[in-house]
N, C-alpha and C. Protein backbone atom coordinates (compact mmCIF):
# COMPACT_ATOMS: atom_id res chain seq x y z
N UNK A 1 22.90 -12.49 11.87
CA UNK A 1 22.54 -13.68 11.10
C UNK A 1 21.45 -13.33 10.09
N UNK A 2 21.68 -13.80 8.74
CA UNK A 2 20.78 -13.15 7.65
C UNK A 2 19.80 -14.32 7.76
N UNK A 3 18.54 -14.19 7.79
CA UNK A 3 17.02 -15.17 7.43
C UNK A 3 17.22 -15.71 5.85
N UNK A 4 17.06 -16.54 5.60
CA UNK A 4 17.07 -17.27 4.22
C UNK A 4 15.64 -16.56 3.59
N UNK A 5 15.89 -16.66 1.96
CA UNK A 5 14.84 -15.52 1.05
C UNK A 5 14.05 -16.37 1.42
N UNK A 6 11.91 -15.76 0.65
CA UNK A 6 11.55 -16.29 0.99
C UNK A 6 10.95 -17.60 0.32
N UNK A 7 10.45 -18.35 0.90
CA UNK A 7 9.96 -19.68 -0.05
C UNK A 7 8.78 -19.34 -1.20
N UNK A 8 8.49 -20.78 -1.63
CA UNK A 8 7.54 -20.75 -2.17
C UNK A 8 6.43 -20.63 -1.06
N UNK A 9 6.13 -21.06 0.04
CA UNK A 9 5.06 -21.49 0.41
C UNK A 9 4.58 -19.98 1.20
N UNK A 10 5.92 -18.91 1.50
CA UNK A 10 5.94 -17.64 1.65
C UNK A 10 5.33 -16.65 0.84
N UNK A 11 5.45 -17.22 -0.59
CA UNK A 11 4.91 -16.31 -1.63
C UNK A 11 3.40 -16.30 -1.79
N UNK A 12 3.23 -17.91 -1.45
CA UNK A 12 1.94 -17.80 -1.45
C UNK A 12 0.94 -17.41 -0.57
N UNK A 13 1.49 -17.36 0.51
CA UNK A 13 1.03 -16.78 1.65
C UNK A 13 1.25 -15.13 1.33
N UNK A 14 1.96 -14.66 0.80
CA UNK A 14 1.76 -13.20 0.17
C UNK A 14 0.67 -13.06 -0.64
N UNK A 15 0.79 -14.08 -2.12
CA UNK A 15 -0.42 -13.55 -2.68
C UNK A 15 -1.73 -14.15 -2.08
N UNK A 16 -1.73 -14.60 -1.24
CA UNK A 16 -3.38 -15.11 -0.47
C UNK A 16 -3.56 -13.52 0.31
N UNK A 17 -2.56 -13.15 1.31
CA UNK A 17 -2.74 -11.61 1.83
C UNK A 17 -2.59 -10.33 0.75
N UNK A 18 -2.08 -10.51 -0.11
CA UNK A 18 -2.53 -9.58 -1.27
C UNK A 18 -4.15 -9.48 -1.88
N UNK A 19 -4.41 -10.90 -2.09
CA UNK A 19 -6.05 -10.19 -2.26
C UNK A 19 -6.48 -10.27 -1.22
N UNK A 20 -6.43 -10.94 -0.27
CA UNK A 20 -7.22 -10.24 1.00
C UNK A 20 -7.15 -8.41 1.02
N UNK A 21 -6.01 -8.12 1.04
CA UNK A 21 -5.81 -6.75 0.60
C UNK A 21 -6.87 -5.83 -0.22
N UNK A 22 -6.74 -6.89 -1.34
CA UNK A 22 -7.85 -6.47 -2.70
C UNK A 22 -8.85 -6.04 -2.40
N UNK A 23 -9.37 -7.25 -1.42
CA UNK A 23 -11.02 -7.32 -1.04
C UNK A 23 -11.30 -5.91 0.10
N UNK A 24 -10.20 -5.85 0.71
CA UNK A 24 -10.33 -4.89 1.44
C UNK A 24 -10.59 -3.55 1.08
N UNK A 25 -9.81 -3.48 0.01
CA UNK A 25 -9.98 -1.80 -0.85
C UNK A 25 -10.97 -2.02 -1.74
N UNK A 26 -11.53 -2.90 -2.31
CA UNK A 26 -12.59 -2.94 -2.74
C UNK A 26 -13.96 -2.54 -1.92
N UNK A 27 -14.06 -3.19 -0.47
CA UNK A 27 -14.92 -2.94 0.63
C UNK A 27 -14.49 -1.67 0.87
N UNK A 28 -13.70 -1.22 0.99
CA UNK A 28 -13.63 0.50 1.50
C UNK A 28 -13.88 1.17 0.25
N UNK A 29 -14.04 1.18 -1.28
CA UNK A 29 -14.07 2.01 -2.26
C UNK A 29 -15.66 2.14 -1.85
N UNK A 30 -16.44 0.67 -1.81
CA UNK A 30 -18.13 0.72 -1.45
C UNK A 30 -18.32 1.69 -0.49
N UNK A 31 -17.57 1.32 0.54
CA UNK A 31 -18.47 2.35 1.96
C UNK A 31 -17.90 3.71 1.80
N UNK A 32 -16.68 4.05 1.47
CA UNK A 32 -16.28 5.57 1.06
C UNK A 32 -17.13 6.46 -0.24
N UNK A 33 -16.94 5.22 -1.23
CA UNK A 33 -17.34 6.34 -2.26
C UNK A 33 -18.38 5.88 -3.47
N UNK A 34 -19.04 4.56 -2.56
CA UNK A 34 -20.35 3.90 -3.00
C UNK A 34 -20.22 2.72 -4.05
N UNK A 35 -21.13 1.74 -3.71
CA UNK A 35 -20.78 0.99 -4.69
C UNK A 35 -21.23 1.06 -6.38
N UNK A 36 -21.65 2.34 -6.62
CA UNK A 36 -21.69 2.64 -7.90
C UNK A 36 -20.32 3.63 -8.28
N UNK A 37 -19.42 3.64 -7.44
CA UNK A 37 -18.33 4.16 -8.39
C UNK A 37 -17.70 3.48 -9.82
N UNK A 38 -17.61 4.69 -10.28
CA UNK A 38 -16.80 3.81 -11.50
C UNK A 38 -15.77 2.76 -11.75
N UNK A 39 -16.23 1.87 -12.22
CA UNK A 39 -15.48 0.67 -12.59
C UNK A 39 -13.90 0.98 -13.39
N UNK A 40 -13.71 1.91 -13.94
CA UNK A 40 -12.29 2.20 -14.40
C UNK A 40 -11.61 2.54 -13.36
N UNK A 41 -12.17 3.95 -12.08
CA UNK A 41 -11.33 4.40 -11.77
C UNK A 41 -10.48 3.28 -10.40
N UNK A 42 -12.01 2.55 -10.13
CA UNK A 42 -12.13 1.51 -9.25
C UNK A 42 -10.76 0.55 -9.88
N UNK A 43 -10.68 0.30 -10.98
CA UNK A 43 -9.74 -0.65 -11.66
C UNK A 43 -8.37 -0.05 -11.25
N UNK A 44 -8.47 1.42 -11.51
CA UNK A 44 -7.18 2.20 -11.75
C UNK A 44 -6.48 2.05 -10.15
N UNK A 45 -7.10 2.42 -9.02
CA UNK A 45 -7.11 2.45 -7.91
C UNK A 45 -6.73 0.75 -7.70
N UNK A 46 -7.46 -0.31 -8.02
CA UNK A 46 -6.63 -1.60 -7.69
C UNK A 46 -5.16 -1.92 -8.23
N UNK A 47 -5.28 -1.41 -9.15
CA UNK A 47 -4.01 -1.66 -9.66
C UNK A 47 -2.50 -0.66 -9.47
N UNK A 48 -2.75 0.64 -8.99
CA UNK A 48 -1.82 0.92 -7.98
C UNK A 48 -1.73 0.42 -6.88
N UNK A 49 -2.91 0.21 -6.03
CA UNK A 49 -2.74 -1.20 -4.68
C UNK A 49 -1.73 -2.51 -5.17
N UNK A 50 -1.88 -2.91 -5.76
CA UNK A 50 -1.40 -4.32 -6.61
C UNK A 50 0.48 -3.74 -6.62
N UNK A 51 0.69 -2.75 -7.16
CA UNK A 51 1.74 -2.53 -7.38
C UNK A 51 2.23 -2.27 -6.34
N UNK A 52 1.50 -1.61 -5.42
CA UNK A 52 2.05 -1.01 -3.72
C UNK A 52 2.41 -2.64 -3.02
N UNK A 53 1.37 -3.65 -3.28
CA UNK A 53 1.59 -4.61 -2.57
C UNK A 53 3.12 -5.66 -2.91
N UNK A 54 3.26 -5.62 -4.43
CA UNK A 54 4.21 -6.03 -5.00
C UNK A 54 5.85 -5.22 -4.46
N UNK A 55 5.85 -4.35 -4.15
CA UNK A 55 6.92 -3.34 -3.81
C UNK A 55 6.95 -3.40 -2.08
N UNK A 56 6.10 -3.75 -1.65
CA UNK A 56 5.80 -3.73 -0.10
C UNK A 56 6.73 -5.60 0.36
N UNK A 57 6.36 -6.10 -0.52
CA UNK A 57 6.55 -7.50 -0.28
C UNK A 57 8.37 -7.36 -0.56
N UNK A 58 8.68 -7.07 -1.55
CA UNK A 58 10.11 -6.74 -2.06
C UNK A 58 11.13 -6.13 -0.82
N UNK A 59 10.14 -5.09 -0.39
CA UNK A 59 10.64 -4.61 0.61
C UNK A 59 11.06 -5.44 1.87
N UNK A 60 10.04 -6.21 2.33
CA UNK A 60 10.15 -6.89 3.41
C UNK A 60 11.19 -8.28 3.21
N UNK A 61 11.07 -8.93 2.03
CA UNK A 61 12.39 -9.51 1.45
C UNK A 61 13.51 -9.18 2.11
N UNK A 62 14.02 -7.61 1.64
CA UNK A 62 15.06 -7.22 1.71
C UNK A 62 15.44 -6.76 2.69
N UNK A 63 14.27 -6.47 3.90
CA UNK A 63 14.36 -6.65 5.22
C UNK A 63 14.90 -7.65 5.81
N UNK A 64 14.25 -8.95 5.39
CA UNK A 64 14.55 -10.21 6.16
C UNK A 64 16.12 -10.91 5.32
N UNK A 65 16.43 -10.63 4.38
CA UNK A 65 17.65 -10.92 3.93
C UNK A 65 18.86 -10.04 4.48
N UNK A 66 18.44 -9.02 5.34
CA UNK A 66 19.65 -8.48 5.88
C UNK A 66 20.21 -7.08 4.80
N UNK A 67 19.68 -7.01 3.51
CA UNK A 67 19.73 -6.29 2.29
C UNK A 67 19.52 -4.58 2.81
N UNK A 68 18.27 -4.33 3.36
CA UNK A 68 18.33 -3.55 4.60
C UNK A 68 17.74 -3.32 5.61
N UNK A 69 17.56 -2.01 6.59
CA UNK A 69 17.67 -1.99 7.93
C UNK A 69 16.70 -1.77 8.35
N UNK A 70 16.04 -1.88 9.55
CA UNK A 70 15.22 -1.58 9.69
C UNK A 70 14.46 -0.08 9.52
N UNK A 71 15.25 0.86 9.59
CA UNK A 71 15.07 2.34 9.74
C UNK A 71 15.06 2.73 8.31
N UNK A 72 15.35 1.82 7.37
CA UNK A 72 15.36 1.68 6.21
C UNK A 72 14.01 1.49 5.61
N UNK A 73 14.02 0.47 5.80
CA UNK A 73 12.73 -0.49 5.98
C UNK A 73 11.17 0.68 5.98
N UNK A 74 11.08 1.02 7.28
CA UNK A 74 10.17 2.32 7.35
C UNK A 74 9.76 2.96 6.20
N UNK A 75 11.15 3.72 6.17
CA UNK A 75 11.21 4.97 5.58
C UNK A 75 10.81 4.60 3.67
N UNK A 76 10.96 3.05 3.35
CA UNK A 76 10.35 2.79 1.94
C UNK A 76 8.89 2.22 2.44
N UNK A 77 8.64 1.77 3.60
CA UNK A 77 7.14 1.98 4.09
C UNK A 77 6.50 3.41 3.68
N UNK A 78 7.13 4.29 4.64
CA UNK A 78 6.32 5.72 4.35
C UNK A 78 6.57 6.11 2.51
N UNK A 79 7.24 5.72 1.83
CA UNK A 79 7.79 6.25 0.22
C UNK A 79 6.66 5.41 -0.73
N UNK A 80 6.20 4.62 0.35
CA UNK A 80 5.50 3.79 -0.40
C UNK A 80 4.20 3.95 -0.16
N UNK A 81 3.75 4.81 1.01
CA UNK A 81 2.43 4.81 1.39
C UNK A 81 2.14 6.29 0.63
N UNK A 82 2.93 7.23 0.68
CA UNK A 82 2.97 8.61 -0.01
C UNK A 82 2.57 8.55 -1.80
N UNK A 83 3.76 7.41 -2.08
CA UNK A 83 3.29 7.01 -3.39
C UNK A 83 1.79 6.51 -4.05
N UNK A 84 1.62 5.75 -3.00
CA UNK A 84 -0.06 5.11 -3.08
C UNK A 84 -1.22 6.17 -2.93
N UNK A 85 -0.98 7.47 -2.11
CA UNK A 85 -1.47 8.24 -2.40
C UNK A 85 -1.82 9.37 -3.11
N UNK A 86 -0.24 9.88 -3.76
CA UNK A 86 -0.96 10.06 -4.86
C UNK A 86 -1.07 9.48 -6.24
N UNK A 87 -0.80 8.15 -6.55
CA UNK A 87 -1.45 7.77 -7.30
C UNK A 87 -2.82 7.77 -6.99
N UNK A 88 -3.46 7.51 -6.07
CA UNK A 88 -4.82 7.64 -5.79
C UNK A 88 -5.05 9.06 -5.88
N UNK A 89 -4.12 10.12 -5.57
CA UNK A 89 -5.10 11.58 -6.02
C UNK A 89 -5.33 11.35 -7.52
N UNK A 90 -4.40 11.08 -8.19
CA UNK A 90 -4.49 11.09 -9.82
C UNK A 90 -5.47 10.82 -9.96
N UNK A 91 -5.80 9.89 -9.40
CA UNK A 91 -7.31 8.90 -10.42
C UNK A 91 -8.62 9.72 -9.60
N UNK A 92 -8.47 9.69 -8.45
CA UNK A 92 -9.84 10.45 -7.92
C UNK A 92 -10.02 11.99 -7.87
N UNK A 93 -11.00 12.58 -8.02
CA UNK A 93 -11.39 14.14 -8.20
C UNK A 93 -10.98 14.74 -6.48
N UNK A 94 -11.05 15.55 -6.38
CA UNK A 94 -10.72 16.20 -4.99
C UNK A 94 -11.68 15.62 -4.20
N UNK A 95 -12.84 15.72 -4.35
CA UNK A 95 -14.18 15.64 -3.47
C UNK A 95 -13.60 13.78 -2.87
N UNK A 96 -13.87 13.10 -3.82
CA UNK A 96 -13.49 11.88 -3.83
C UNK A 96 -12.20 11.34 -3.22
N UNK A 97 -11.03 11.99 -3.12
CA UNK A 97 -9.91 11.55 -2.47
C UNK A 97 -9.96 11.89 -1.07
N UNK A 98 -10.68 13.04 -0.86
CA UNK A 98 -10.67 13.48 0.90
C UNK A 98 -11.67 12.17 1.53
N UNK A 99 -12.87 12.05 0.84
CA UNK A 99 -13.63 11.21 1.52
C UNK A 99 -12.96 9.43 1.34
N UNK A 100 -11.97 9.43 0.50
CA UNK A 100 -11.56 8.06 1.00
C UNK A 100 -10.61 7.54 1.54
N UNK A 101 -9.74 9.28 1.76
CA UNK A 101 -8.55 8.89 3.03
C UNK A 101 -8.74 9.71 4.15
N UNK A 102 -9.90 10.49 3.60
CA UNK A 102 -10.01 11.46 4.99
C UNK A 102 -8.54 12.00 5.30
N UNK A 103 -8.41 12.94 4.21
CA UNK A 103 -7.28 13.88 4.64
C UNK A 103 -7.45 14.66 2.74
N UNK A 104 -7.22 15.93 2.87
CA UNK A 104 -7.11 16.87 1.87
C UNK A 104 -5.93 16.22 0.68
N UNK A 105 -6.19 16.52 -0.35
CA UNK A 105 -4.99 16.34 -1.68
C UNK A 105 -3.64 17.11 -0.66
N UNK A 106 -2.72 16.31 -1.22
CA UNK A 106 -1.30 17.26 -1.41
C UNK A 106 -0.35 17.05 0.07
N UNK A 107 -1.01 16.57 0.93
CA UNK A 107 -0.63 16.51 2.27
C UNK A 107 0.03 14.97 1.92
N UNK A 108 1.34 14.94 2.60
CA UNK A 108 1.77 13.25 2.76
C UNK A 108 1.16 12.65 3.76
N UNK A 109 1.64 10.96 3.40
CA UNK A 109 0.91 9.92 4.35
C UNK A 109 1.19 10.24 5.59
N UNK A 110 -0.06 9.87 6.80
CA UNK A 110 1.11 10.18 8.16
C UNK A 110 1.82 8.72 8.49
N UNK A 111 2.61 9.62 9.33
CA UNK A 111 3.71 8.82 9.59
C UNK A 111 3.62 7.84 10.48
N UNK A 112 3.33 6.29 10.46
CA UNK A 112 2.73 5.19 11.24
C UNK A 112 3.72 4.89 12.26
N UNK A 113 4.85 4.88 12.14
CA UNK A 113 6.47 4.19 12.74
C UNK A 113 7.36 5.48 12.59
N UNK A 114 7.75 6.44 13.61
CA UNK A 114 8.63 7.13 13.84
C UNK A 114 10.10 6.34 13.33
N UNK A 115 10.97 6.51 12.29
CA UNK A 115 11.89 5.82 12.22
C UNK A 115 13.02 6.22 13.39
N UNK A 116 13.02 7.15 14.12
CA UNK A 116 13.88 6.89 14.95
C UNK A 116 13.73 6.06 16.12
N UNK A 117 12.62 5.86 16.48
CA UNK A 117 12.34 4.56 17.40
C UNK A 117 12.25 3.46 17.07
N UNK A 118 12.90 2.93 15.71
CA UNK A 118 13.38 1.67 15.54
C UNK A 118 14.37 1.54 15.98
């Protein structure tokens, strides 16, 4: 049985947890990499979040419409968390990207959800 898309009152409940989101990476840019970091790169860095969140939401859509699977699902989770990172290497210097994911450039996201145990 396919779930009906989602509403309006769904969306908005997305973008209310999208900037919650915001606020969140904003609070972690302070305690990682101070609150005098730069305001561009700080910008640059929200706005790949923004886009991760926009593509994350799409995703889960197409989860709940039956569009696809769960093991599916994941695996544009992890495409999407890999992506977010390195757009975030782009914008931050080496020194700066280890200390705000705590993990070296070049390495992928780890893996949160084994897709075969869906």
């Amino acid at each position: 049985m396919r779930e009906q898309p989602l509403c309006a009152s769904d969306l908005d409940e997305q973008q209310r947890a999208g900037e919650l989101c915001e606020t969140e990476l904003d609070l972690m840019i302070d305690h990682r990499l101070g609150r005098q970091f730069p305001s561009g790169k700080r910008q640059s860095m929200v706005l790949a979040y923004r886009e991760m969140i926009v593509d994350r939401a799409n995703a889960l859509e197409k989860l709940q419409t039956g569009a696809i699977n769960s093991v599916c699902y994941v695996h544009e989770m992890q495409r999407l968390a890999d992506s977010l990172l390195r757009k975030f290497e782009s914008i931050l210097a080496a020194d700066e990207f280890a200390a705000f994911v705590d993990q070296e450039p070049g390495l992928p996201a780890n893996l949160l959800i084994d897709p075969s145990q869906v």
